[in-house]
PDB file of N, CA and C in Angstrom:
ATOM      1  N   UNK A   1     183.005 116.150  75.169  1.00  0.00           N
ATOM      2  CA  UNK A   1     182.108 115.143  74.653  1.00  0.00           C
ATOM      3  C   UNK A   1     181.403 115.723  73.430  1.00  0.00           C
ATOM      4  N   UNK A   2     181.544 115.040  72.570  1.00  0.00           N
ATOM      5  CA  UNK A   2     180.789 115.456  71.313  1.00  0.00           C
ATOM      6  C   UNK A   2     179.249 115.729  71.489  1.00  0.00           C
ATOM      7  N   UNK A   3     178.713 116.363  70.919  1.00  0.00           N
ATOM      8  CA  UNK A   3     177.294 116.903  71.242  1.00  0.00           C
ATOM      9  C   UNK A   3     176.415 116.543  70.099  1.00  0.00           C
ATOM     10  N   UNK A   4     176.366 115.332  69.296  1.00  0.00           N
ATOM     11  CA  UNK A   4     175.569 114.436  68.869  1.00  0.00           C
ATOM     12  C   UNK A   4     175.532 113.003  70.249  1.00  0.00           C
ATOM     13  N   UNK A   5     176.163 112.778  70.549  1.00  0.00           N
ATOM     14  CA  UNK A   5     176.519 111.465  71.717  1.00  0.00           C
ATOM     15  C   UNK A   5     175.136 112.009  72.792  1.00  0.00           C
ATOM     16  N   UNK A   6     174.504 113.115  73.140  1.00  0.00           N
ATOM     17  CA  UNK A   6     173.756 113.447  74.365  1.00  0.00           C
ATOM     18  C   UNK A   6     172.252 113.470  72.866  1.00  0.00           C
ATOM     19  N   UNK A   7     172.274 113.222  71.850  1.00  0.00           N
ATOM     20  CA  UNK A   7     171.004 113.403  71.872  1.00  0.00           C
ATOM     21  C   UNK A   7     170.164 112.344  71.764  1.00  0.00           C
ATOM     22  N   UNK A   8     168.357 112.988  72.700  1.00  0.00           N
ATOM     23  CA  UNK A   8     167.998 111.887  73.085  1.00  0.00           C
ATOM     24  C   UNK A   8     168.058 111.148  74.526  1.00  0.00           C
ATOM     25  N   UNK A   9     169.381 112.432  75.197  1.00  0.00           N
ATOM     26  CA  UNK A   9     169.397 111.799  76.706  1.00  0.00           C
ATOM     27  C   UNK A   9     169.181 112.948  77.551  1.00  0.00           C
ATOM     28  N   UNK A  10     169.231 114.192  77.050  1.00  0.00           N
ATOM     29  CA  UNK A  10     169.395 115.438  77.376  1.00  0.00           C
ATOM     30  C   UNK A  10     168.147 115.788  78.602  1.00  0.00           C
ATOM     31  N   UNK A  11     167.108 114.928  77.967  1.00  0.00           N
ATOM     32  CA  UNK A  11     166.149 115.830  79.003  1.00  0.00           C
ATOM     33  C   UNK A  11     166.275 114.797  80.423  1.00  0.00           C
ATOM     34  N   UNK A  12     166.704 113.780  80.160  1.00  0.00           N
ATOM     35  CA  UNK A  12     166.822 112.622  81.476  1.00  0.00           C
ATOM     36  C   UNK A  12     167.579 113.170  81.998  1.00  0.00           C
ATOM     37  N   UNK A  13     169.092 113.624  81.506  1.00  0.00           N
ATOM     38  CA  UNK A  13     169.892 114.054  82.476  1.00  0.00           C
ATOM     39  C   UNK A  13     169.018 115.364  83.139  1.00  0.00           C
ATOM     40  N   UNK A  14     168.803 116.197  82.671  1.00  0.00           N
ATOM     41  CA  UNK A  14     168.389 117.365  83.203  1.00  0.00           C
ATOM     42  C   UNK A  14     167.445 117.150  84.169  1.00  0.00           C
ATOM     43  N   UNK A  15     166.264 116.020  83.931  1.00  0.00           N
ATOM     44  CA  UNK A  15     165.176 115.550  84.962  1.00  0.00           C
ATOM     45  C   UNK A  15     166.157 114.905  86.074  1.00  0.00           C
ATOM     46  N   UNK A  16     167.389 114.232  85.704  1.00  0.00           N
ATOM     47  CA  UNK A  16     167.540 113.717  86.740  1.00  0.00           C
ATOM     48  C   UNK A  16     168.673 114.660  87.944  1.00  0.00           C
ATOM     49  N   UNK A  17     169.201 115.882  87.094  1.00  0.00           N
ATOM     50  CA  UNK A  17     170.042 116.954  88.074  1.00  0.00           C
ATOM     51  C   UNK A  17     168.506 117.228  88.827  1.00  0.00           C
ATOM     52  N   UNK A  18     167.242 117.874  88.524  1.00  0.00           N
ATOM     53  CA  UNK A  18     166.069 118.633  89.141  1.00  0.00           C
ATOM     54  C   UNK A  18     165.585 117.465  90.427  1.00  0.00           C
ATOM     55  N   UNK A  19     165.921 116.125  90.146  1.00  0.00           N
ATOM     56  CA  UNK A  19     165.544 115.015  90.868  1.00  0.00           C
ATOM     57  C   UNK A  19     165.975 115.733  92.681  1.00  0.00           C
ATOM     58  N   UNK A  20     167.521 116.127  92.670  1.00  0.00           N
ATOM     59  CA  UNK A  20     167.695 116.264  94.221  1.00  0.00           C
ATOM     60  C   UNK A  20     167.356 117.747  94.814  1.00  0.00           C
ATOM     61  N   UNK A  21     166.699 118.800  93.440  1.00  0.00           N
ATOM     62  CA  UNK A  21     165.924 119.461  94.646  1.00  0.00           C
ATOM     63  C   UNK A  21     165.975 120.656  92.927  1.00  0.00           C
ATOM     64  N   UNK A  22     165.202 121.660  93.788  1.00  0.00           N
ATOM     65  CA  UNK A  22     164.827 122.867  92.892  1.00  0.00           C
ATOM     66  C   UNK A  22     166.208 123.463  92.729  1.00  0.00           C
ATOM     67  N   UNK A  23     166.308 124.050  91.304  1.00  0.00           N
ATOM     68  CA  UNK A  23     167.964 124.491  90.888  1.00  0.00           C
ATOM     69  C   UNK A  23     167.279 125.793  89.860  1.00  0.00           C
ATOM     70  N   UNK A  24     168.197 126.608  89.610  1.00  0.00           N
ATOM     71  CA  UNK A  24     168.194 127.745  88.443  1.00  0.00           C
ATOM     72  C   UNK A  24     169.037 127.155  87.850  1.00  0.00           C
ATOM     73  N   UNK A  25     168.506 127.562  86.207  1.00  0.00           N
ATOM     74  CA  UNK A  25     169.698 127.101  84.557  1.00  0.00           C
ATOM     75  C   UNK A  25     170.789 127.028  85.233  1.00  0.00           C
ATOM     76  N   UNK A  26     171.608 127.982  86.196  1.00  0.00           N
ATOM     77  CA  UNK A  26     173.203 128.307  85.626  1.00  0.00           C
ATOM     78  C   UNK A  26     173.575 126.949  86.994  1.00  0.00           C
ATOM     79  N   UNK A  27     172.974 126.648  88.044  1.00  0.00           N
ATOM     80  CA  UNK A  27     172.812 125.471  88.743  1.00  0.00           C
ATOM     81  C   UNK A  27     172.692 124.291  88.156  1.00  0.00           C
ATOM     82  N   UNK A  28     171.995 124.179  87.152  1.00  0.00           N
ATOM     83  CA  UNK A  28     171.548 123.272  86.491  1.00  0.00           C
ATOM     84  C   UNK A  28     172.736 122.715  85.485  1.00  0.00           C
ATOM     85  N   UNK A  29     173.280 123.563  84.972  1.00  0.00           N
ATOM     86  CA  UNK A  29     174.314 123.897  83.974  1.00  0.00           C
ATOM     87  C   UNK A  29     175.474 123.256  85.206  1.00  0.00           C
ATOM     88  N   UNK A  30     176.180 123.788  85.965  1.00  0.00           N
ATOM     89  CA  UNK A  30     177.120 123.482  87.174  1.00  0.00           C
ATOM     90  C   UNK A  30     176.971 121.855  87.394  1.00  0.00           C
ATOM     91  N   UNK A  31     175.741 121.615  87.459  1.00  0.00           N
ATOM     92  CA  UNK A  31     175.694 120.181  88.289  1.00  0.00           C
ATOM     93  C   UNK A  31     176.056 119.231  87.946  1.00  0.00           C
ATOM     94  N   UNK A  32     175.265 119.109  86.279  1.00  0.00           N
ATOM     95  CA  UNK A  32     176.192 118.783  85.120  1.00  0.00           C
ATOM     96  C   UNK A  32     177.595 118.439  84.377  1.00  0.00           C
ATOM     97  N   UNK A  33     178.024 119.637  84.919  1.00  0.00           N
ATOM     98  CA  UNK A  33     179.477 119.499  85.093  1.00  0.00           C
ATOM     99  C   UNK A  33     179.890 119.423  85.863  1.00  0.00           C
ATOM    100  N   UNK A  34     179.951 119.319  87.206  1.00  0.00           N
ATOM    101  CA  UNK A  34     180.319 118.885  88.400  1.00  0.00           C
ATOM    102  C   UNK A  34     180.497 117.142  88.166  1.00  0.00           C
ATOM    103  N   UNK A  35     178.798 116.480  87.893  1.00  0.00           N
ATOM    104  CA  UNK A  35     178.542 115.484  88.223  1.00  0.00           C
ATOM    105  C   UNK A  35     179.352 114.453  87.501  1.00  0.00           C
ATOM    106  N   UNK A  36     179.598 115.527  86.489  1.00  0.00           N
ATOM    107  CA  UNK A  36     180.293 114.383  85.092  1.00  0.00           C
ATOM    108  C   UNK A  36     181.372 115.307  84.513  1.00  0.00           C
ATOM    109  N   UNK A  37     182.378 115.054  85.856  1.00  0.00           N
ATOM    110  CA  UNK A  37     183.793 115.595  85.793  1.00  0.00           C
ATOM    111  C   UNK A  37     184.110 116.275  84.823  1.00  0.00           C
ATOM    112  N   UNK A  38     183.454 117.363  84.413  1.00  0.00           N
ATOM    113  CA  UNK A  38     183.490 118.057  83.327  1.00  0.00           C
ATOM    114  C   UNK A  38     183.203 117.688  81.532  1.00  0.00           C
ATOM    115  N   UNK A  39     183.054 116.262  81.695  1.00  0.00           N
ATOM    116  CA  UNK A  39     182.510 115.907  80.268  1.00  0.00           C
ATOM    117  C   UNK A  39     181.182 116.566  79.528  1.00  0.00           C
ATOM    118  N   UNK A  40     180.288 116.716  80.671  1.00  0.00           N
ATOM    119  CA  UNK A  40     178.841 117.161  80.423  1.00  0.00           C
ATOM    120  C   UNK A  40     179.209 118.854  80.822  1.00  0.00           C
ATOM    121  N   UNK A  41     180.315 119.597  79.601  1.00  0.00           N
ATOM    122  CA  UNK A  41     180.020 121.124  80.031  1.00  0.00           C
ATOM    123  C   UNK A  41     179.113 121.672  78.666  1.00  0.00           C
ATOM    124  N   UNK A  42     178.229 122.072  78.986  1.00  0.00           N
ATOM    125  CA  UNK A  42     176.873 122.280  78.022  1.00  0.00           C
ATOM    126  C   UNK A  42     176.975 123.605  77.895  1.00  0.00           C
ATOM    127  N   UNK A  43     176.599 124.144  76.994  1.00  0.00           N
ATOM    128  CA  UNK A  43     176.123 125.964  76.959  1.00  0.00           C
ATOM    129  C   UNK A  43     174.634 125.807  77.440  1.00  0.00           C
ATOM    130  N   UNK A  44     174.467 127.215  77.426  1.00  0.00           N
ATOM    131  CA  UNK A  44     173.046 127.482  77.787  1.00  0.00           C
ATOM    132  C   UNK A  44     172.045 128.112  76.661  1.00  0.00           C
ATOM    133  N   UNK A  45     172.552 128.057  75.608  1.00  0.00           N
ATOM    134  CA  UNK A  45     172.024 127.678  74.286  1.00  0.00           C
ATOM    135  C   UNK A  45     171.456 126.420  74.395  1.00  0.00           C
ATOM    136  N   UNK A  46     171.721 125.669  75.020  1.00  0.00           N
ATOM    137  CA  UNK A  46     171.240 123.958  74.765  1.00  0.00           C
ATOM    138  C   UNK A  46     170.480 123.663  76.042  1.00  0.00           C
ATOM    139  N   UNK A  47     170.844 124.269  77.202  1.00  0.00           N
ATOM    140  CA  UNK A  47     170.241 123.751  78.586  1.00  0.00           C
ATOM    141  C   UNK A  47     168.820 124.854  78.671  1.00  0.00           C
ATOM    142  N   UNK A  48     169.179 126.049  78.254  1.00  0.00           N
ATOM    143  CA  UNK A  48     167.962 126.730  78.483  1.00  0.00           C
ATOM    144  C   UNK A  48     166.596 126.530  77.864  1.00  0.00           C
ATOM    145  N   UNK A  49     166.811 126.292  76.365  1.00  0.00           N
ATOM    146  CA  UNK A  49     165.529 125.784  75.371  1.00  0.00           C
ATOM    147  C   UNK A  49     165.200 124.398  75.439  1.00  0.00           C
ATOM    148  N   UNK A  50     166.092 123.462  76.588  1.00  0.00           N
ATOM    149  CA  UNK A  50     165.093 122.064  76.945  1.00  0.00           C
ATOM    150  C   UNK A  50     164.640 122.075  78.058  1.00  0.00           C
ATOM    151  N   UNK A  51     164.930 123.549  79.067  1.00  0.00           N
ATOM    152  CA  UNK A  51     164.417 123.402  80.465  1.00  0.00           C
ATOM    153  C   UNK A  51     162.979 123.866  79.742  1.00  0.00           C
ATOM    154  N   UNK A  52     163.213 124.554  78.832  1.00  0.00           N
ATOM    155  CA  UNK A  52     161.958 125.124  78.665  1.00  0.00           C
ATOM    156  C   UNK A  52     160.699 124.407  77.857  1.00  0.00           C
ATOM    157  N   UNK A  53     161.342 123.538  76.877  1.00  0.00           N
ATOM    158  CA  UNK A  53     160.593 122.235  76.375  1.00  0.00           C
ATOM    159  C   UNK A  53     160.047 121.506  77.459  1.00  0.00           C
ATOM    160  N   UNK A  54     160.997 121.058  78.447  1.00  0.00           N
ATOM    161  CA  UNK A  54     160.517 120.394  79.440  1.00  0.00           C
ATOM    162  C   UNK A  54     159.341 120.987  80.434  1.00  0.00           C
ATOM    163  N   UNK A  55     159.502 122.436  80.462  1.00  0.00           N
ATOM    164  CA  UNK A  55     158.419 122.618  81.219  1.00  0.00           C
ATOM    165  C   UNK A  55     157.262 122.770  80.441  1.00  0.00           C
ATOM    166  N   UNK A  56     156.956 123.156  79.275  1.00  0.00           N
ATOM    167  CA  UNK A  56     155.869 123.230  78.486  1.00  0.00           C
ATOM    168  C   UNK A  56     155.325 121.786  77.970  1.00  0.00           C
ATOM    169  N   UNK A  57     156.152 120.922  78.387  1.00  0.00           N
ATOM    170  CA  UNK A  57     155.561 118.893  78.649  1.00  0.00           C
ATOM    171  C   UNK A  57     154.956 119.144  79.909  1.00  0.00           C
ATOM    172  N   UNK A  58     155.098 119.888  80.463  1.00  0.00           N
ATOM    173  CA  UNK A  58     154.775 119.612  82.284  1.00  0.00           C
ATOM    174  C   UNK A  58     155.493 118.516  83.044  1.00  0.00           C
ATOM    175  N   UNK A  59     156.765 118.529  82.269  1.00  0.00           N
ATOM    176  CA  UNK A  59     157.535 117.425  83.405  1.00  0.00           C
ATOM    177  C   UNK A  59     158.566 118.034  84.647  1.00  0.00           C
ATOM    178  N   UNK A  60     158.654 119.490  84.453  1.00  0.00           N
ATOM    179  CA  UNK A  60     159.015 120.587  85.101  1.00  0.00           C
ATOM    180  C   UNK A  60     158.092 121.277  85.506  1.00  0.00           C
ATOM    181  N   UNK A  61     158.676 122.117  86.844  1.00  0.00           N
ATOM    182  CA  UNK A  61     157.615 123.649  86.931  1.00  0.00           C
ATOM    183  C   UNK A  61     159.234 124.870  86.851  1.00  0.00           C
ATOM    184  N   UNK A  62     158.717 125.968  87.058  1.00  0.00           N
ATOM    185  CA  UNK A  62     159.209 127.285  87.148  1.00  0.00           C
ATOM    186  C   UNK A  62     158.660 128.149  88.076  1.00  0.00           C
ATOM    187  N   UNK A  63     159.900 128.744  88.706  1.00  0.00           N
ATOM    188  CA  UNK A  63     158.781 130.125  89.940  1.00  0.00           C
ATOM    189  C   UNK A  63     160.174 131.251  89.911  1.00  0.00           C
ATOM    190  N   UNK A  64     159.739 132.311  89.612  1.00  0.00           N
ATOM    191  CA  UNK A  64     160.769 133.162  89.877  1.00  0.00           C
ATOM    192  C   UNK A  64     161.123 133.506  91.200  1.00  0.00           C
ATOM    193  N   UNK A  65     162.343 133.728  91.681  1.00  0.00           N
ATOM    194  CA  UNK A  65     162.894 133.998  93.454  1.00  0.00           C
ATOM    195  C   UNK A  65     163.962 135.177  92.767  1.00  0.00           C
ATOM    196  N   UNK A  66     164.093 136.053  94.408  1.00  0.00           N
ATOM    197  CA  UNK A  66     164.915 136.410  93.780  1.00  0.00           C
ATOM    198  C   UNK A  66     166.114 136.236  95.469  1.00  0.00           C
ATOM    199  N   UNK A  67     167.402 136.351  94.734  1.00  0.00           N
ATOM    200  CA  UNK A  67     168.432 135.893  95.385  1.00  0.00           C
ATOM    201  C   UNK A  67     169.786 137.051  95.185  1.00  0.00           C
ATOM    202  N   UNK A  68     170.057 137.505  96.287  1.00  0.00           N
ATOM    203  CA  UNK A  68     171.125 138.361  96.302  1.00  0.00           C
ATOM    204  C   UNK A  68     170.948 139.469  95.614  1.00  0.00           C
ATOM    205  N   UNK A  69     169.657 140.337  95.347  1.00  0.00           N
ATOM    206  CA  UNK A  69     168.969 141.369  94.491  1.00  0.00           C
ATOM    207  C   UNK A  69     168.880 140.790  93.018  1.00  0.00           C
ATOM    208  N   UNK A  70     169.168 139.741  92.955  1.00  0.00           N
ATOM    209  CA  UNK A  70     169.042 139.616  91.457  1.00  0.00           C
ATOM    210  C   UNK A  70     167.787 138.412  91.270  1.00  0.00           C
ATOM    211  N   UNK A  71     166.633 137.954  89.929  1.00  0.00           N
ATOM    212  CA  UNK A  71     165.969 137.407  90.122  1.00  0.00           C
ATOM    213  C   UNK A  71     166.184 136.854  89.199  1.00  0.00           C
ATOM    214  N   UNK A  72     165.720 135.133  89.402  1.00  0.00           N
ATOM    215  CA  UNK A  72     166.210 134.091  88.636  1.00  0.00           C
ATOM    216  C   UNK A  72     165.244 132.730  88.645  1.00  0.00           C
ATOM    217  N   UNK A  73     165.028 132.150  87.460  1.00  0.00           N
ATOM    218  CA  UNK A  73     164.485 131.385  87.669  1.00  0.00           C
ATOM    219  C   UNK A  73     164.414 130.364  87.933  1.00  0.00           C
ATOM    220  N   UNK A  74     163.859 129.554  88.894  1.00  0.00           N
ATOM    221  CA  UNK A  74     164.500 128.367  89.472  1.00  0.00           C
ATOM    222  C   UNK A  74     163.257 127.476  89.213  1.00  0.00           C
ATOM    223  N   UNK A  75     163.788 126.237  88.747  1.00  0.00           N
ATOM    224  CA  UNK A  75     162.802 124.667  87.922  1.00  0.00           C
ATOM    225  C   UNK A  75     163.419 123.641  89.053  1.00  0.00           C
ATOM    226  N   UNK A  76     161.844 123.041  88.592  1.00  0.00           N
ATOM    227  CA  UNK A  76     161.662 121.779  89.612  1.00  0.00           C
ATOM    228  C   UNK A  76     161.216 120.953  89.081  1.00  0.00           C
ATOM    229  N   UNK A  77     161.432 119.448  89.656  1.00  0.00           N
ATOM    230  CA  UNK A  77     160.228 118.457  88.850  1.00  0.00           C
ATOM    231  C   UNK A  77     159.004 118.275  89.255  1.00  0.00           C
ATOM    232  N   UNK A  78     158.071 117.804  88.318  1.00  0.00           N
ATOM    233  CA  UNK A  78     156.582 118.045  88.158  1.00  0.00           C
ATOM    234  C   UNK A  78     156.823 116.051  88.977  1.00  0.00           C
ATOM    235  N   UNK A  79     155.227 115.661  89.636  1.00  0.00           N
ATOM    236  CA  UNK A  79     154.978 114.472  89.234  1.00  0.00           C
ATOM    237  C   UNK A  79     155.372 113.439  88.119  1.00  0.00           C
ATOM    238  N   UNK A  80     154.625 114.323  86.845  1.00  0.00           N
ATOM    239  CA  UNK A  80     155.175 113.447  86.112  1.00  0.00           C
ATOM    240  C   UNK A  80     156.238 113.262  85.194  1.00  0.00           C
ATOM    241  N   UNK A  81     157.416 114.585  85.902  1.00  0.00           N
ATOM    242  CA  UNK A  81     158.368 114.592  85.672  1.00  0.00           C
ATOM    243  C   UNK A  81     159.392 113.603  86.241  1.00  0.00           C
ATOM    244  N   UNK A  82     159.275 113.133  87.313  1.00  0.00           N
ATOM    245  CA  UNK A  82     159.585 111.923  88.149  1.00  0.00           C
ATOM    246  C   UNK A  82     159.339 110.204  87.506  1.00  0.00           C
ATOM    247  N   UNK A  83     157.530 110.728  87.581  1.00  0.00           N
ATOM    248  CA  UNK A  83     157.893 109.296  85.860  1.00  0.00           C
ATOM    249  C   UNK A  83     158.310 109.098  85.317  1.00  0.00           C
ATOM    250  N   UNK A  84     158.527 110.107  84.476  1.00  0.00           N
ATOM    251  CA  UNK A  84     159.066 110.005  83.050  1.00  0.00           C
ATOM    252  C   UNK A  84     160.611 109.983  83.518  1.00  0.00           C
ATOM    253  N   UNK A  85     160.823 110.634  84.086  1.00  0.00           N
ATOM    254  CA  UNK A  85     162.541 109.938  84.678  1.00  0.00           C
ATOM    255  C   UNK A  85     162.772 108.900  84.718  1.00  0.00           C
ATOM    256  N   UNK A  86     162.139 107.891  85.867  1.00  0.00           N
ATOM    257  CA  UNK A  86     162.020 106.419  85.896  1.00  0.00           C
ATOM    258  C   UNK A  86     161.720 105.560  84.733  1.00  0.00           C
ATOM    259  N   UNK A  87     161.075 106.038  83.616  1.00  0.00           N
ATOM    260  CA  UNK A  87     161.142 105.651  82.473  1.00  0.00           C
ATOM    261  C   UNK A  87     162.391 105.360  81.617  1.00  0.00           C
ATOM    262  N   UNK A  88     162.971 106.792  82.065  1.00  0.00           N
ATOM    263  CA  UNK A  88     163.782 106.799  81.035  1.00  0.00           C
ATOM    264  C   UNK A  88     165.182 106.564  81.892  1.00  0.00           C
ATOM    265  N   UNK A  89     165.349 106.326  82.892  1.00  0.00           N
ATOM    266  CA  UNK A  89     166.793 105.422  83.716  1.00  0.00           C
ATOM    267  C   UNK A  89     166.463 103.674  82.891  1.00  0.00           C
ATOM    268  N   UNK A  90     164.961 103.597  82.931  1.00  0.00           N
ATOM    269  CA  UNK A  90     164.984 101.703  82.642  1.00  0.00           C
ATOM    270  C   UNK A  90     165.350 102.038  80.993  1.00  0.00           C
ATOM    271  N   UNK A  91     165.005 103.075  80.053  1.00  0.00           N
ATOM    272  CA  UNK A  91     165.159 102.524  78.755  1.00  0.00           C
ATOM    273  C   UNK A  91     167.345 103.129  78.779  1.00  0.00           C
ATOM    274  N   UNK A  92     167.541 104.033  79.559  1.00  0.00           N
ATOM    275  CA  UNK A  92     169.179 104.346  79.596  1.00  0.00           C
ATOM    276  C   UNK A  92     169.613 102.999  80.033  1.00  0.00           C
ATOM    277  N   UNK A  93     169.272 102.036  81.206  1.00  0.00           N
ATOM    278  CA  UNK A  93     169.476 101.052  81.538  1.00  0.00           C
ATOM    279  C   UNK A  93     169.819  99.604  80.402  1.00  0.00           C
ATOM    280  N   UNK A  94     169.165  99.369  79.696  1.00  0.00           N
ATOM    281  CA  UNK A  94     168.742  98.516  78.489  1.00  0.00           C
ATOM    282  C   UNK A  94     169.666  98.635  77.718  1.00  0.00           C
ATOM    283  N   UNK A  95     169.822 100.159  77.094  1.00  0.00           N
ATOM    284  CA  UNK A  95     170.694 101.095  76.162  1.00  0.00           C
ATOM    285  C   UNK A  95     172.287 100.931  76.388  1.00  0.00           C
ATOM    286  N   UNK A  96     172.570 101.083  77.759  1.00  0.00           N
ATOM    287  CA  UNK A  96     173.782 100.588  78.389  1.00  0.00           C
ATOM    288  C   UNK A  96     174.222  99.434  78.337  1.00  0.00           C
ATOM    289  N   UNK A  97     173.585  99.061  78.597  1.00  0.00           N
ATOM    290  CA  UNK A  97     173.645  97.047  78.926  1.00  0.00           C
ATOM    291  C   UNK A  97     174.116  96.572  77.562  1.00  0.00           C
ATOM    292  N   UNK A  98     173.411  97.162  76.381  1.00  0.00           N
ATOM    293  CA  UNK A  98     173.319  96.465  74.974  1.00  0.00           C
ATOM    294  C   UNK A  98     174.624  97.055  74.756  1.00  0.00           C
ATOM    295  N   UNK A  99     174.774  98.298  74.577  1.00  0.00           N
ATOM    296  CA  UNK A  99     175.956  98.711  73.587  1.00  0.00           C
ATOM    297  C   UNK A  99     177.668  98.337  74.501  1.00  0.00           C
ATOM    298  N   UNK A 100     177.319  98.525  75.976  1.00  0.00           N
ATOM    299  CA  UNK A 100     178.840  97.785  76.621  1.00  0.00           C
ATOM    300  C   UNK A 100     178.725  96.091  76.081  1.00  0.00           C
ATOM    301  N   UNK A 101     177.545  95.725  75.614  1.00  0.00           N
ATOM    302  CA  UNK A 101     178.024  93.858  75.501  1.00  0.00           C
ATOM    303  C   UNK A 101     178.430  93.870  74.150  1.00  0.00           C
ATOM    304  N   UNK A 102     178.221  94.547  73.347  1.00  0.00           N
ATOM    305  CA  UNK A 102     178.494  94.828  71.649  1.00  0.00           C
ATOM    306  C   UNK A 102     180.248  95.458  71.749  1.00  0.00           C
ATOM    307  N   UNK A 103     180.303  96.449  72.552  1.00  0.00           N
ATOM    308  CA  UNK A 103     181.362  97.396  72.617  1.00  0.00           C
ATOM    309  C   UNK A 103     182.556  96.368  72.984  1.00  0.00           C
ATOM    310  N   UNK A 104     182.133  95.912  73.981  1.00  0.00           N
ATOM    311  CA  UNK A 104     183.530  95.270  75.326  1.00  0.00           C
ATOM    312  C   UNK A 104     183.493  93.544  75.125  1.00  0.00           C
ATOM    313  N   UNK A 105     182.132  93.350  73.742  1.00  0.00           N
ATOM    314  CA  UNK A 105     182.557  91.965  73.461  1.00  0.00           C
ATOM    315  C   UNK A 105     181.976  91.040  74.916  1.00  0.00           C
ATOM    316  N   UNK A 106     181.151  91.263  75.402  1.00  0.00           N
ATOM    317  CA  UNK A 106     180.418  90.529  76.858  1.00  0.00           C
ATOM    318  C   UNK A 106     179.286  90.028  76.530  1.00  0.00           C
ATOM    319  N   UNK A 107     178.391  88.845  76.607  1.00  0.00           N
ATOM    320  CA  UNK A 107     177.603  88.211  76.442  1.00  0.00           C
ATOM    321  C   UNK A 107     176.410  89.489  77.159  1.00  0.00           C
ATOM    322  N   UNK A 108     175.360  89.221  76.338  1.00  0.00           N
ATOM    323  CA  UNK A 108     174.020  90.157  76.592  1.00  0.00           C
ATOM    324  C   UNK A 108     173.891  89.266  78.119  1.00  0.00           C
ATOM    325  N   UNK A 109     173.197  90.365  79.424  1.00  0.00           N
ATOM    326  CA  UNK A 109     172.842  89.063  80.252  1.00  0.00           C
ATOM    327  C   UNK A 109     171.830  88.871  80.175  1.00  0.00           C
ATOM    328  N   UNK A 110     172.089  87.590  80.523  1.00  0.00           N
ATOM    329  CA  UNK A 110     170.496  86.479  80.743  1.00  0.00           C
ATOM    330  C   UNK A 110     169.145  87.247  81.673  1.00  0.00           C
ATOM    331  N   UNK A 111     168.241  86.996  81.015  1.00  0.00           N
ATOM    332  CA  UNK A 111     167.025  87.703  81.604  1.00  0.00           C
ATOM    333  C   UNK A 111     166.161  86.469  82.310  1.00  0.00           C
ATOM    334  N   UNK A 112     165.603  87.033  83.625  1.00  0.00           N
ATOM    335  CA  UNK A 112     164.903  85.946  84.614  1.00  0.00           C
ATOM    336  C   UNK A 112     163.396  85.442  83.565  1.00  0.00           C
TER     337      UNK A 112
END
């Protein structure tokens, strides 16, 4: 996947891998690509300096553990890291909707 196409969505996805529980970067990085059959394989040039944006928003936390003698840091979501998620699924939501009815030629749908 081209790596202009994720910008702008980068920190949602990432809020939304931290959504099912506390992860370290290289977890974080995995899930990613797991979740999205390998389309979303990111370096950690790119995942590490927005976990870290993200936590200096406070929409993340950080706690060092250490695991198998080695110590690593493992991020979680904040409160209002959870907001701002839900925020940003309704504006990905909208975003989707518009460009598949433009793309695939489908009438915008009707709003209640």
């Amino acid at each position: 996947m081209r790596p202009e196409l994720l910008k702008g969505h980068l920190d949602a996805l990432l809020l939304a891998v931290l959504e099912h529980g506390p992860r370290h970067g290289y977890a974080v990085i995995e899930t990613l690509r797991t979740d999205s059959g390998g389309a979303l394989d990111l370096p950690t040039g790119t995942v590490y300096p927005a976990l870290h944006r993200l936590e200096r928003a406070g929409l993340i936390a950080s706690n060092w553990e250490t695991v198998g003698g080695r110590r690593r840091r493992g991020y979680h979501l904040t409160p209002a890291g959870e907001a701002v998620l839900g925020e940003q699924r309704a504006v990905w939501d909208q975003f989707a909707t518009a460009v598949t009815a433009v793309l695939a030629r489908r009438p915008w749908p009707a709003t209640a």
